[in-house]
N, C-alpha and C. Protein backbone atom coordinates (compact mmCIF):
# COMPACT_ATOMS: atom_id res chain seq x y z
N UNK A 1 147.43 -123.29 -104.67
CA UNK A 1 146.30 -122.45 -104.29
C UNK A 1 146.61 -121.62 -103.05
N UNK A 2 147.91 -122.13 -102.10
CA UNK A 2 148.05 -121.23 -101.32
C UNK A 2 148.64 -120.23 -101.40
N UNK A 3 149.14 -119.80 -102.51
CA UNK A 3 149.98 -118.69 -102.51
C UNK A 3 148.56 -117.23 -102.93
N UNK A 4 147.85 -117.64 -103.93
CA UNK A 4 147.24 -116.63 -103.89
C UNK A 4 146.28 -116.03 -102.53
N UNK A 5 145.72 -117.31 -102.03
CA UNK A 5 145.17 -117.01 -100.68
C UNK A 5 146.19 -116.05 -99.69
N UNK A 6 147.13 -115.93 -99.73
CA UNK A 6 148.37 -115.31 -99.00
C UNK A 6 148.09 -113.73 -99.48
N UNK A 7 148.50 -113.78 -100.64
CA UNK A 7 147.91 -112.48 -101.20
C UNK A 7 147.07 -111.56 -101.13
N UNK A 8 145.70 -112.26 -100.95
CA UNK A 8 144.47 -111.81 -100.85
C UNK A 8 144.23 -111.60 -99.39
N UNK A 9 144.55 -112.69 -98.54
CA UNK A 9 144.87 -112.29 -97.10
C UNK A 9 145.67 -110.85 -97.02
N UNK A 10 146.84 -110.91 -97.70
CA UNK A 10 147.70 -109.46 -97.16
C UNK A 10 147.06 -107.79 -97.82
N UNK A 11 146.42 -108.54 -98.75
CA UNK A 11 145.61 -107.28 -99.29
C UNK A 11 144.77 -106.88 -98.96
N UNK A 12 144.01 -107.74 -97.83
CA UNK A 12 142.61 -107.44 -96.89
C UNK A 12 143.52 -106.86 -95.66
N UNK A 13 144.49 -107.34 -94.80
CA UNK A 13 145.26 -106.46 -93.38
C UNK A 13 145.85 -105.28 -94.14
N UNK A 14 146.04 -105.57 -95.02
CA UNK A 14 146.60 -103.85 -96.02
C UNK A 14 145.08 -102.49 -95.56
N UNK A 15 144.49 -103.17 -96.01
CA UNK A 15 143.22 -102.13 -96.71
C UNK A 15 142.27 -101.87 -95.62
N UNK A 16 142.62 -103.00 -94.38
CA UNK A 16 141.78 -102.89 -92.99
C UNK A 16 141.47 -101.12 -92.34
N UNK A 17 142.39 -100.73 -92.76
CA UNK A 17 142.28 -99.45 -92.30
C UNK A 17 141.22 -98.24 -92.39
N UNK A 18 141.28 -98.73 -93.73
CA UNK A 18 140.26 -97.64 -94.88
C UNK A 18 139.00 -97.98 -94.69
N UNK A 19 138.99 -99.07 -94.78
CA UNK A 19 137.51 -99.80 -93.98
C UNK A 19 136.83 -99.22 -92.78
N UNK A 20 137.46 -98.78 -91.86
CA UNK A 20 136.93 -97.68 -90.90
C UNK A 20 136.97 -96.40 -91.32
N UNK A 21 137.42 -95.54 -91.74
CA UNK A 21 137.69 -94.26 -92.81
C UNK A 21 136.55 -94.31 -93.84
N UNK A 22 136.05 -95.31 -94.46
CA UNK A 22 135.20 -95.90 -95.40
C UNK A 22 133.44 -95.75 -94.58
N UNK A 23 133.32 -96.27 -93.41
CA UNK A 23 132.49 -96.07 -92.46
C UNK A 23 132.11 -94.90 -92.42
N UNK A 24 133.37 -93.93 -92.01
CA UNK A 24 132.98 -92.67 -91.16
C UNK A 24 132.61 -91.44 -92.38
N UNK A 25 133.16 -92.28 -93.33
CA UNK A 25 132.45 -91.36 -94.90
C UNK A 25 131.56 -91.46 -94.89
N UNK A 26 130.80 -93.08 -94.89
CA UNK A 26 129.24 -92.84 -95.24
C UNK A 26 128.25 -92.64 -94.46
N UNK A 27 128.37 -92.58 -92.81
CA UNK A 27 127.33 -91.60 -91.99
C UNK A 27 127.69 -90.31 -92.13
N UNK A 28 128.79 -89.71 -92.64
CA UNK A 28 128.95 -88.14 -92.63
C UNK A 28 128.32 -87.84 -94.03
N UNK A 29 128.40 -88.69 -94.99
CA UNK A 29 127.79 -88.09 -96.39
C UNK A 29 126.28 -88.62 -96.28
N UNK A 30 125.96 -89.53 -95.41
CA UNK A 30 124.84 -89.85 -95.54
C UNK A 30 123.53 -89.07 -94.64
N UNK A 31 124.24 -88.15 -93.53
CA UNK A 31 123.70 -87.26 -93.01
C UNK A 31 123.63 -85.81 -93.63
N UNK A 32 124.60 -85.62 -94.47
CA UNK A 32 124.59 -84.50 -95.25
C UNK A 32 123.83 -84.55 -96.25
N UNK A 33 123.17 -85.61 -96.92
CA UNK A 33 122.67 -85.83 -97.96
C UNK A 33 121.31 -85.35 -97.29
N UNK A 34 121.31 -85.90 -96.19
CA UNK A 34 119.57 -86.14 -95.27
C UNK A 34 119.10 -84.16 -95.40
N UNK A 35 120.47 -83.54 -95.22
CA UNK A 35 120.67 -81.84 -95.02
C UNK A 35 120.41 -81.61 -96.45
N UNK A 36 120.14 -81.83 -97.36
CA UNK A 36 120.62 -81.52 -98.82
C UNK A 36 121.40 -80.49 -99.49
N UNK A 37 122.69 -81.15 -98.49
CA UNK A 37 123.89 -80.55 -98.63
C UNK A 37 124.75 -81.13 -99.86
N UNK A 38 124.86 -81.60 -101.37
CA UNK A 38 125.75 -81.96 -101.58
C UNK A 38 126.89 -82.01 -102.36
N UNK A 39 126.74 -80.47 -102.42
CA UNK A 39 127.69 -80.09 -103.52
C UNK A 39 129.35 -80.44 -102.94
N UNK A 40 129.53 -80.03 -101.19
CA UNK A 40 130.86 -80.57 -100.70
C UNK A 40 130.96 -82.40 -101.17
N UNK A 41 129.72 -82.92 -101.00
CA UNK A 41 130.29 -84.39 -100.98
C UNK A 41 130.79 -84.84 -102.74
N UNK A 42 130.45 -84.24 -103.69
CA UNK A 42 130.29 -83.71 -104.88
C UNK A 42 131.43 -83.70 -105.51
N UNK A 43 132.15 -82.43 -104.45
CA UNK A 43 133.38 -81.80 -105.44
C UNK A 43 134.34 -82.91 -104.71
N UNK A 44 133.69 -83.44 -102.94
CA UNK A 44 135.47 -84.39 -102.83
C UNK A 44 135.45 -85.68 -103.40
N UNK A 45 134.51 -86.36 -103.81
CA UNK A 45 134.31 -87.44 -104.48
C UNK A 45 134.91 -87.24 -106.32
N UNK A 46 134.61 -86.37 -106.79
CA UNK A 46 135.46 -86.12 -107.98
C UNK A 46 136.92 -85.81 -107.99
N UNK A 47 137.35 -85.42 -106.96
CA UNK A 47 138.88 -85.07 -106.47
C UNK A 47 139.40 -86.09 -105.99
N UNK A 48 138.43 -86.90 -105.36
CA UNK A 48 139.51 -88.06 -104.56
C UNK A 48 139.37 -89.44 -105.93
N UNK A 49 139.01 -89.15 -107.05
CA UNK A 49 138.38 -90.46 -108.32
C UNK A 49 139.33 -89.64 -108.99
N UNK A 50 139.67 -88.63 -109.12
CA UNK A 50 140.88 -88.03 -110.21
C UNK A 50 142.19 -88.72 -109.63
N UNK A 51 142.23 -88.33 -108.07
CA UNK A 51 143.70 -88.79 -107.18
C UNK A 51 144.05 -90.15 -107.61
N UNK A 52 143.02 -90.83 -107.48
CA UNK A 52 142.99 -92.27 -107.74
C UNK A 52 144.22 -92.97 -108.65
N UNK A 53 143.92 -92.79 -109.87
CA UNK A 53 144.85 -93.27 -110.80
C UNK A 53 147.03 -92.69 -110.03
N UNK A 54 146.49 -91.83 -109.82
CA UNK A 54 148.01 -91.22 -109.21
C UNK A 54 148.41 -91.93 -108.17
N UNK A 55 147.85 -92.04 -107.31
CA UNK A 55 147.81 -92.78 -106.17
C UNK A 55 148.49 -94.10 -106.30
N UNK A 56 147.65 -94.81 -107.43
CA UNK A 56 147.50 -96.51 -107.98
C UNK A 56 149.18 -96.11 -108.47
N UNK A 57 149.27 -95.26 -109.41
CA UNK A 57 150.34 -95.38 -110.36
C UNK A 57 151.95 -95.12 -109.44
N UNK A 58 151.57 -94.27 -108.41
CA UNK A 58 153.08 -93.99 -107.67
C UNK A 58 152.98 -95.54 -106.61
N UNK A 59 152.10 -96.74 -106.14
CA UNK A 59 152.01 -97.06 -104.81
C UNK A 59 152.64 -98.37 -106.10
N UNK A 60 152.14 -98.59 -107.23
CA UNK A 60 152.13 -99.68 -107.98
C UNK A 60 153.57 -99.78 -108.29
N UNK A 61 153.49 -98.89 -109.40
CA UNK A 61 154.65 -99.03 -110.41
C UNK A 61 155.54 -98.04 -110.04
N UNK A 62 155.97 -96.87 -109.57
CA UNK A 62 157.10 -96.40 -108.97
C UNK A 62 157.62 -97.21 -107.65
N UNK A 63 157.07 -97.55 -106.63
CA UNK A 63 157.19 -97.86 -105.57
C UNK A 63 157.45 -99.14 -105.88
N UNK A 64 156.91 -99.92 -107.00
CA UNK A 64 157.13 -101.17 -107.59
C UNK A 64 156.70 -102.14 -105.66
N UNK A 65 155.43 -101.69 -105.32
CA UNK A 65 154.86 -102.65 -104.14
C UNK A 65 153.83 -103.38 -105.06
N UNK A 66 153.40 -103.73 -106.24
CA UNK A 66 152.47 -104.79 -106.70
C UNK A 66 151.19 -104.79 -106.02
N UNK A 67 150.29 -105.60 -105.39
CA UNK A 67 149.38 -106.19 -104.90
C UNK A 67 148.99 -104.68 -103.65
N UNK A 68 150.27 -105.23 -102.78
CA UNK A 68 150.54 -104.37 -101.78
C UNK A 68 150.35 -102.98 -101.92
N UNK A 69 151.05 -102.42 -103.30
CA UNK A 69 150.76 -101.05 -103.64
C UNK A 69 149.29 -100.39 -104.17
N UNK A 70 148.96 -101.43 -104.43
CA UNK A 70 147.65 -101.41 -104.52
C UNK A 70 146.12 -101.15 -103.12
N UNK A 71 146.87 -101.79 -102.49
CA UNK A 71 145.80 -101.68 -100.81
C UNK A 71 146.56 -99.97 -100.64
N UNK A 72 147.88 -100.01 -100.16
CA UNK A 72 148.49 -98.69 -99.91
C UNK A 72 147.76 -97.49 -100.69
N UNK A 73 147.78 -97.46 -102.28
CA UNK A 73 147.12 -96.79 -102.63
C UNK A 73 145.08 -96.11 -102.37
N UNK A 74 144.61 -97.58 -102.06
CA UNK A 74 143.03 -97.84 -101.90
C UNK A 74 142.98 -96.82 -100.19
N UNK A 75 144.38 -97.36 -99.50
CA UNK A 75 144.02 -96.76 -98.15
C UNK A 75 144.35 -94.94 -98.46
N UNK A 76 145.19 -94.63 -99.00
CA UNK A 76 145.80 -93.29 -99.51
C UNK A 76 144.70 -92.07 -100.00
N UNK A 77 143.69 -93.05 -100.82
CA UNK A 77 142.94 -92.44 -101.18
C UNK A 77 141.60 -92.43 -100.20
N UNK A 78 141.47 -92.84 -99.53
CA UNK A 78 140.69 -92.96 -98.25
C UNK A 78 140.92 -91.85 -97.68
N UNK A 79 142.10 -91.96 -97.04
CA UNK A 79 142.85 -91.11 -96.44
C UNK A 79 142.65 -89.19 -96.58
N UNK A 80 142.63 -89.42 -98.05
CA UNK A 80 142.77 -87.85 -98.67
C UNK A 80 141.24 -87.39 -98.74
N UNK A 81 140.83 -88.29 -98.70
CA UNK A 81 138.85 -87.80 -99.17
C UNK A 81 138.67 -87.59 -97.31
N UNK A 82 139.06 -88.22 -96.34
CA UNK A 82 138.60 -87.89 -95.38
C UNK A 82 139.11 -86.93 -94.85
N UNK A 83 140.28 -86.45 -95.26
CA UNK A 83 141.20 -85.08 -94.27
C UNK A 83 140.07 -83.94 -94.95
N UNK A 84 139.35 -84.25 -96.30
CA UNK A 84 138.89 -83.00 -97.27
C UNK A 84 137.67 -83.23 -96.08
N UNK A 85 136.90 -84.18 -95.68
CA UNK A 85 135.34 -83.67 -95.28
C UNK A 85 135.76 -83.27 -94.32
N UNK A 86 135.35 -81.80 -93.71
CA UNK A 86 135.42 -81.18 -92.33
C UNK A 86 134.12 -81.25 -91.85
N UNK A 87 133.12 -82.37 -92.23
CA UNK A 87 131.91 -82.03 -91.11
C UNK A 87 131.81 -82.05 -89.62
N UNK A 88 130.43 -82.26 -89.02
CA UNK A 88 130.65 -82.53 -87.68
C UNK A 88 131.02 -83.76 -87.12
N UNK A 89 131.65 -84.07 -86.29
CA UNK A 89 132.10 -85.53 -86.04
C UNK A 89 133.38 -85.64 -86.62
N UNK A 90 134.03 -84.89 -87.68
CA UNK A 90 135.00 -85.37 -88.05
C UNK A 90 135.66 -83.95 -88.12
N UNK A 91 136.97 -84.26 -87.34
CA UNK A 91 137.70 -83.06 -87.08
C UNK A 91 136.85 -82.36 -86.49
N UNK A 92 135.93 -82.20 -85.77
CA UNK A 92 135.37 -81.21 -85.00
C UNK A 92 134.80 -80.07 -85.66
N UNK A 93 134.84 -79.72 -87.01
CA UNK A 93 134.43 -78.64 -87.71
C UNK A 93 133.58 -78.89 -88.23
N UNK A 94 132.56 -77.92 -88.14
CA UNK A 94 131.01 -77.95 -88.74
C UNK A 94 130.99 -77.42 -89.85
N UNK A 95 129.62 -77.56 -90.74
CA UNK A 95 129.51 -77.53 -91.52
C UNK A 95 129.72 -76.33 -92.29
N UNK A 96 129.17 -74.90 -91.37
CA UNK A 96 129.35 -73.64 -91.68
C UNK A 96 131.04 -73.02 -90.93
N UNK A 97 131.59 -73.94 -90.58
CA UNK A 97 132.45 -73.38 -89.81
C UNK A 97 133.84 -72.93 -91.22
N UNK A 98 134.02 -72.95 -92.16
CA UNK A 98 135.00 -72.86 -92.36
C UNK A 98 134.79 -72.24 -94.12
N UNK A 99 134.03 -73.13 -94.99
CA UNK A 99 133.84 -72.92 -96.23
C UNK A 99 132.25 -72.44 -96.42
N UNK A 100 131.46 -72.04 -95.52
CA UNK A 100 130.49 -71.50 -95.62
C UNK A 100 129.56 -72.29 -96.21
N UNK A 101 129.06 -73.05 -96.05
CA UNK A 101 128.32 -74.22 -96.52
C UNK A 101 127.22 -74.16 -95.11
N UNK A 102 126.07 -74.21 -95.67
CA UNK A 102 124.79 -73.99 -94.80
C UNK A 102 125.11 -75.09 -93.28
N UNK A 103 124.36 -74.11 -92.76
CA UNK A 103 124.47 -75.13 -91.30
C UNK A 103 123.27 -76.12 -91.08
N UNK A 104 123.00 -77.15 -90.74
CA UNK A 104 121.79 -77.74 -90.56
C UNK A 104 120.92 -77.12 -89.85
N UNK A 105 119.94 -77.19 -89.90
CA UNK A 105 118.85 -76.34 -89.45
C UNK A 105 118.51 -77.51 -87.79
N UNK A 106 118.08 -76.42 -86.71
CA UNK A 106 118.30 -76.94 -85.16
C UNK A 106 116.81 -78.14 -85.32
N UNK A 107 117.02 -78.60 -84.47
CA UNK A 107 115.74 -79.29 -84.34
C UNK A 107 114.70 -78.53 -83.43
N UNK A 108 113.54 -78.39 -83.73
CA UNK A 108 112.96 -77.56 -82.70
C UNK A 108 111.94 -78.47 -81.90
């Protein structure tokens, strides 16, 4: 029984990463949603679920890392969905700053 516990241990310090990346997705999509903004959260969520399988398939079975290639991949794809959201808080670029996507309206 200890060997799989080993596993599952190394696949949780694998994936630790994304887990914060994972966070900072869902107050940025969850404030954009509040904006009813969500066609950006939309198109990167279908782009980063297409990446997916590619991701799995080069970290798995080319790279031949197993278990391991598997977290690598889970963090990879983390990774790529968060470089895509440019909201505020992340990377410093707002919402209208770049792809023209409405700005939140000020608080008055």
């Amino acid at each position: 029984m200890a060997r799989p516990r080993r596993h599952l241990r190394r696949y949780l310090q694998l994936t630790l990463p994304a887990l914060y990346l994972y966070a900072v997705h869902e107050c940025v999509d969850k404030y954009l949603l509040s904006q009813r903004v969500v066609k950006p959260s939309l198109l990167i969520t279908a782009a980063t679920t297409a990446l997916t399988p590619l991701f799995a398939h080069h970290f798995v079975v080319q790279q031949d890392l197993g278990l391991a290639g598997a977290a690598y991949a889970y963090v990879a794809v983390q990774v790529r969905g968060g470089a895509w959201r440019r909201e505020p808080g992340v990377g410093g670029v707002g919402c209208s700053g770049t792809w023209g996507w409405p700005a939140p309206p000020t608080p008055t």
